[in-house]
Protein backbone atom coordinates (compact mmCIF):
# COMPACT_ATOMS: atom_id res chain seq x y z
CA UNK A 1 19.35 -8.26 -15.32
CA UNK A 2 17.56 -9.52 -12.09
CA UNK A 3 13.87 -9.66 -11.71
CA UNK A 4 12.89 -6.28 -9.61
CA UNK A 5 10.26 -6.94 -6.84
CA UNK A 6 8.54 -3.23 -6.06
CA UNK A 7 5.56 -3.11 -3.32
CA UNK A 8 3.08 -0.97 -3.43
CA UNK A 9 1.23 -0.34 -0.34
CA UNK A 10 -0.73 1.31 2.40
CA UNK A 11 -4.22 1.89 3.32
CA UNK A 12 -7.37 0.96 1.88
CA UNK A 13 -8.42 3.86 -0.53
CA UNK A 14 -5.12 5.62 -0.97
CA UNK A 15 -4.89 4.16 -4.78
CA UNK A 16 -2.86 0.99 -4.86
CA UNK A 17 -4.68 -0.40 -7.97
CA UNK A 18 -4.89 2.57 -9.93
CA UNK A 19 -1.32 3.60 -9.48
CA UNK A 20 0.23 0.14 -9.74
CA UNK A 21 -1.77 -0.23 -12.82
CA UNK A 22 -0.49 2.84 -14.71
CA UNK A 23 3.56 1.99 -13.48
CA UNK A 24 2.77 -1.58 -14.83
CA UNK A 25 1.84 -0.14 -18.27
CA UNK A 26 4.60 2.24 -18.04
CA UNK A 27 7.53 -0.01 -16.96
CA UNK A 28 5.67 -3.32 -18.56
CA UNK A 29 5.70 -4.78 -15.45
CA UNK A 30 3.40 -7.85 -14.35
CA UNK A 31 1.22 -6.94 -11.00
CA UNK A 32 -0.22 -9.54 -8.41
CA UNK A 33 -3.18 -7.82 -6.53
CA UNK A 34 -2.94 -9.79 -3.35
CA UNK A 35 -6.67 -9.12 -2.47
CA UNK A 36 -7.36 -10.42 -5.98
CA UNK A 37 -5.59 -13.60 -5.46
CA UNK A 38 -6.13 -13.88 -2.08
CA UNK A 39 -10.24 -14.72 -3.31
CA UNK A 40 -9.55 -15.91 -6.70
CA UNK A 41 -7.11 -18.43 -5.27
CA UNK A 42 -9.42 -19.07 -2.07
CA UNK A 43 -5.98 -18.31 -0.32
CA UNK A 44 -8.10 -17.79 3.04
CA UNK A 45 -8.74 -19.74 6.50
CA UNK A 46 -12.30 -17.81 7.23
CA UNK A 47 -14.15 -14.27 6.46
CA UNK A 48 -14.38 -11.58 8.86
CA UNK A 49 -17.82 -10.09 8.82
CA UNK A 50 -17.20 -7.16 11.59
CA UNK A 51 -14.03 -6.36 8.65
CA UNK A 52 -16.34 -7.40 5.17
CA UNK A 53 -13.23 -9.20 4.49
CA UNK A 54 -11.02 -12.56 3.62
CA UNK A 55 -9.02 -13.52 6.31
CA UNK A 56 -5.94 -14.59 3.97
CA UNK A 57 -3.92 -17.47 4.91
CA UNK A 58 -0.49 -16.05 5.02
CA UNK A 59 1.61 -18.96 4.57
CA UNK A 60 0.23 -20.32 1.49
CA UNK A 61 0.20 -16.82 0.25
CA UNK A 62 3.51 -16.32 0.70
CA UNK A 63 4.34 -19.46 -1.39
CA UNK A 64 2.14 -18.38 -4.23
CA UNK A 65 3.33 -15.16 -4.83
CA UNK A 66 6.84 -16.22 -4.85
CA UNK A 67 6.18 -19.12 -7.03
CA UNK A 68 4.71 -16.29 -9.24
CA UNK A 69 7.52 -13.77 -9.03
CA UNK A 70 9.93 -16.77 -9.70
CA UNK A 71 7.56 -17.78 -13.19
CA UNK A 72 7.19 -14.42 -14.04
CA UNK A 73 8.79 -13.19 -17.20
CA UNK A 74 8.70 -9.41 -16.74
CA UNK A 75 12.09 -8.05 -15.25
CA UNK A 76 9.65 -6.11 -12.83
CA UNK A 77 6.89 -7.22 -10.78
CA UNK A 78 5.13 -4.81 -8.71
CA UNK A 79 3.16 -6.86 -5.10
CA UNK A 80 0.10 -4.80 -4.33
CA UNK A 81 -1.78 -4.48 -1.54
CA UNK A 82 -2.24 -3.13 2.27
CA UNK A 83 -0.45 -6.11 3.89
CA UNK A 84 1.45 -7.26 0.86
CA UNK A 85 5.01 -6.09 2.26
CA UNK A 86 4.34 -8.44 4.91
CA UNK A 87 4.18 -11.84 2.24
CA UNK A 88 7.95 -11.25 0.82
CA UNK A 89 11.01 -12.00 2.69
CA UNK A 90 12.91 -8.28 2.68
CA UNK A 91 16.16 -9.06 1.07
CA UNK A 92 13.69 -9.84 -2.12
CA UNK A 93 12.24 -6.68 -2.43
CA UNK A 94 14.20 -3.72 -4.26
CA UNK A 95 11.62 -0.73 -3.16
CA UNK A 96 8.82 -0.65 -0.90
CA UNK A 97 6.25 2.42 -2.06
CA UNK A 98 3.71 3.74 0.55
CA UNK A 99 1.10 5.67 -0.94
CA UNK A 100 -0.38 8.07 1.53
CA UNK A 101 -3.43 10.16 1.60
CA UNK A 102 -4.51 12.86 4.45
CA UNK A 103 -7.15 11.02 6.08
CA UNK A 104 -9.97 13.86 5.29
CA UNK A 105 -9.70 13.21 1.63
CA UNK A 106 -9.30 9.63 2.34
CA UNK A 107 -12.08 9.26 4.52
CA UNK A 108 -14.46 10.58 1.68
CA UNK A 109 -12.70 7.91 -0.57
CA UNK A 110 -13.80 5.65 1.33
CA UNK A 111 -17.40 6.72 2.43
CA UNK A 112 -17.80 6.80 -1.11
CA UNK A 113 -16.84 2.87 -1.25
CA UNK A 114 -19.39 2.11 1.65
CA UNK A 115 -17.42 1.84 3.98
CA UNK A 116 -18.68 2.67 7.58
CA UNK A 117 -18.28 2.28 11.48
CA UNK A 118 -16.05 0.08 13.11
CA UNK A 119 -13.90 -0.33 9.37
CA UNK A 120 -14.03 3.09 8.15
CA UNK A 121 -12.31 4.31 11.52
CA UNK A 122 -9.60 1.94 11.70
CA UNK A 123 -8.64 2.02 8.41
CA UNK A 124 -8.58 6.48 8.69
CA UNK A 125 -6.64 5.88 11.90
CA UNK A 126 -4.23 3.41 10.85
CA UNK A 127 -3.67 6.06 8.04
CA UNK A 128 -3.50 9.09 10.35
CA UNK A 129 -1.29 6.64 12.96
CA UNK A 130 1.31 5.94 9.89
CA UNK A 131 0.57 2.37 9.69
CA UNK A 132 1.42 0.62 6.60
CA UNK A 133 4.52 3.36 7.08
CA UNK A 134 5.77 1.98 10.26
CA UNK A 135 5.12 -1.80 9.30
CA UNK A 136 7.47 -1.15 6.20
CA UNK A 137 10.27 0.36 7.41
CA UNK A 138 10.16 -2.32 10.34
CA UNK A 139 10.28 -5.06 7.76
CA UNK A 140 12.02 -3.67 5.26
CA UNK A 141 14.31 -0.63 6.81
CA UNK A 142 14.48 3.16 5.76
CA UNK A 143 16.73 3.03 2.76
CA UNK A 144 14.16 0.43 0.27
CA UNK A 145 10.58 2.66 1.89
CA UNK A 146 9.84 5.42 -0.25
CA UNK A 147 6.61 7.89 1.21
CA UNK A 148 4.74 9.08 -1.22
CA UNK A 149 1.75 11.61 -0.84
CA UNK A 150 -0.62 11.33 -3.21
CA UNK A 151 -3.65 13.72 -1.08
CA UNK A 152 -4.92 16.02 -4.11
CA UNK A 153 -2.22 14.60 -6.78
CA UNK A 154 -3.69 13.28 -10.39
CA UNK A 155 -2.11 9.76 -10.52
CA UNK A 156 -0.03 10.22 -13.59
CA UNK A 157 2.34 12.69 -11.54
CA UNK A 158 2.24 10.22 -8.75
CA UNK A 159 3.77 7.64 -11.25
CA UNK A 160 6.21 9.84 -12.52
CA UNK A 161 7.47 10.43 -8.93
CA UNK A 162 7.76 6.50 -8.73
CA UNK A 163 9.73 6.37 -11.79
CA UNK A 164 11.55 9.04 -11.29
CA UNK A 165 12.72 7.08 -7.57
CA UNK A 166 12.99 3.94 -9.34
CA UNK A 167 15.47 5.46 -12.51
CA UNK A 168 17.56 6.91 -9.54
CA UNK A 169 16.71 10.61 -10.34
CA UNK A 170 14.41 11.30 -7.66
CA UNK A 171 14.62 10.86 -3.43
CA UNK A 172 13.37 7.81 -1.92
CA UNK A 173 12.49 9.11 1.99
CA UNK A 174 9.93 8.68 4.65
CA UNK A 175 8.86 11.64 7.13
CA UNK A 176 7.35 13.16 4.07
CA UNK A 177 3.71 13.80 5.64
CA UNK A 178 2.67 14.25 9.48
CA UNK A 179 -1.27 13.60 9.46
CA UNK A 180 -1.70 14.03 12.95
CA UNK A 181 0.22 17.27 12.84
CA UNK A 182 -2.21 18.60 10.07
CA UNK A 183 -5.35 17.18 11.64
CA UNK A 184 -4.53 18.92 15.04
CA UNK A 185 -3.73 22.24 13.28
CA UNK A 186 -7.22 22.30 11.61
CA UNK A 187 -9.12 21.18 14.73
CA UNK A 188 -10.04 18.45 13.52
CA UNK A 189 -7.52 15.16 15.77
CA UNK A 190 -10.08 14.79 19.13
CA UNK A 191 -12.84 13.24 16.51
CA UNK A 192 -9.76 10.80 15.34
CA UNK A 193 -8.23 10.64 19.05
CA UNK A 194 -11.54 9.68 20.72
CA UNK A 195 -11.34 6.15 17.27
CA UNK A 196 -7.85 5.61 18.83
């Protein structure tokens, strides 16, 4: 049987490397972090200090990772990280996860991480702007994205959603959450709006 590609993205704090981790175990995949590689690798031209972060060289990347798919064993291989949709050519990829997390909860998450200011905000608007969403389903189109919301969820259910998507049983769809929607209805979008 072919080798199954699954990405697992979206935005910083939503639970990439906890999830990915547990559907590894479960479907004995092999996982390559890109942030992981992208430093252990030195797979960057520079650092961003405004960001705290690598500033990965994309190319090269892209090479690696699909000279690791291609070595890999495992039938599966799940590609984790916020950009990693972005470092596979589409027809390669068999599903495209976004985890999403109401930017409240998320923003907590993060705060919690240290994160502050200028990187905080964009990463809670890019999350409340559908970011990592959009970017997929522009690379990728509807029918391989799969939305999943995983504000409040423990992340054994959120696996077992995956799975269940990825053994056919369960719905693969986007338009599953509408952050700004929420955040307007609890008063809460003109502190996001004025980040915009």
């Amino acid at each position: 049987m072919a080798k199954q590609v699954i990405v697992i993205t979206g935005t910083p704090g939503v639970g990439k490397t906890s999830v990915s981790r547990m559907l590894a175990s479960k479907l004995d995949a092999d996982i390559i972090e890109v942030g992981e590689l992208v430093e252990r690798e030195k797979l960057f031209t520079g650092f961003d200090e405004d960001r705290d972060t690598f500033i990965a060289d994309t190319d090269r990347l892209s090479k690696r990772i699909g000279s690791l798919i291609e070595n890999s064993s495992r039938r599966d291989i799940l590609v984790v990280g916020h950009f990693a949709v972005d470092l596979l050519p589409p027809d390669k990829i068999h599903k495209v996860f976004v985890l999403r997390r109401y930017p409240e909860e998320l923003r907590a998450v993060l705060e919690r991480r240290g994160y502050k200011g200028r990187k905080l905000w964009e990463n809670l608007v890019a999350e409340a702007l559908d970011v990592c969403l959009c970017e997929s389903v522009g690379l990728c189109g509807e029918g391989k994205v799969c939305e999943v919301d995983v504000t409040g969820r423990d992340f054994e259910e959120v696996v077992e959603e995956m799975i269940s998507i990825l053994e056919g049983r369960g719905d693969c769809r986007v338009g599953v959450t509408d952050w700004l929607g929420r955040l307007e209805a609890e008063g809460k979008l003109d502190e996001y709006i004025k980040h915009f």
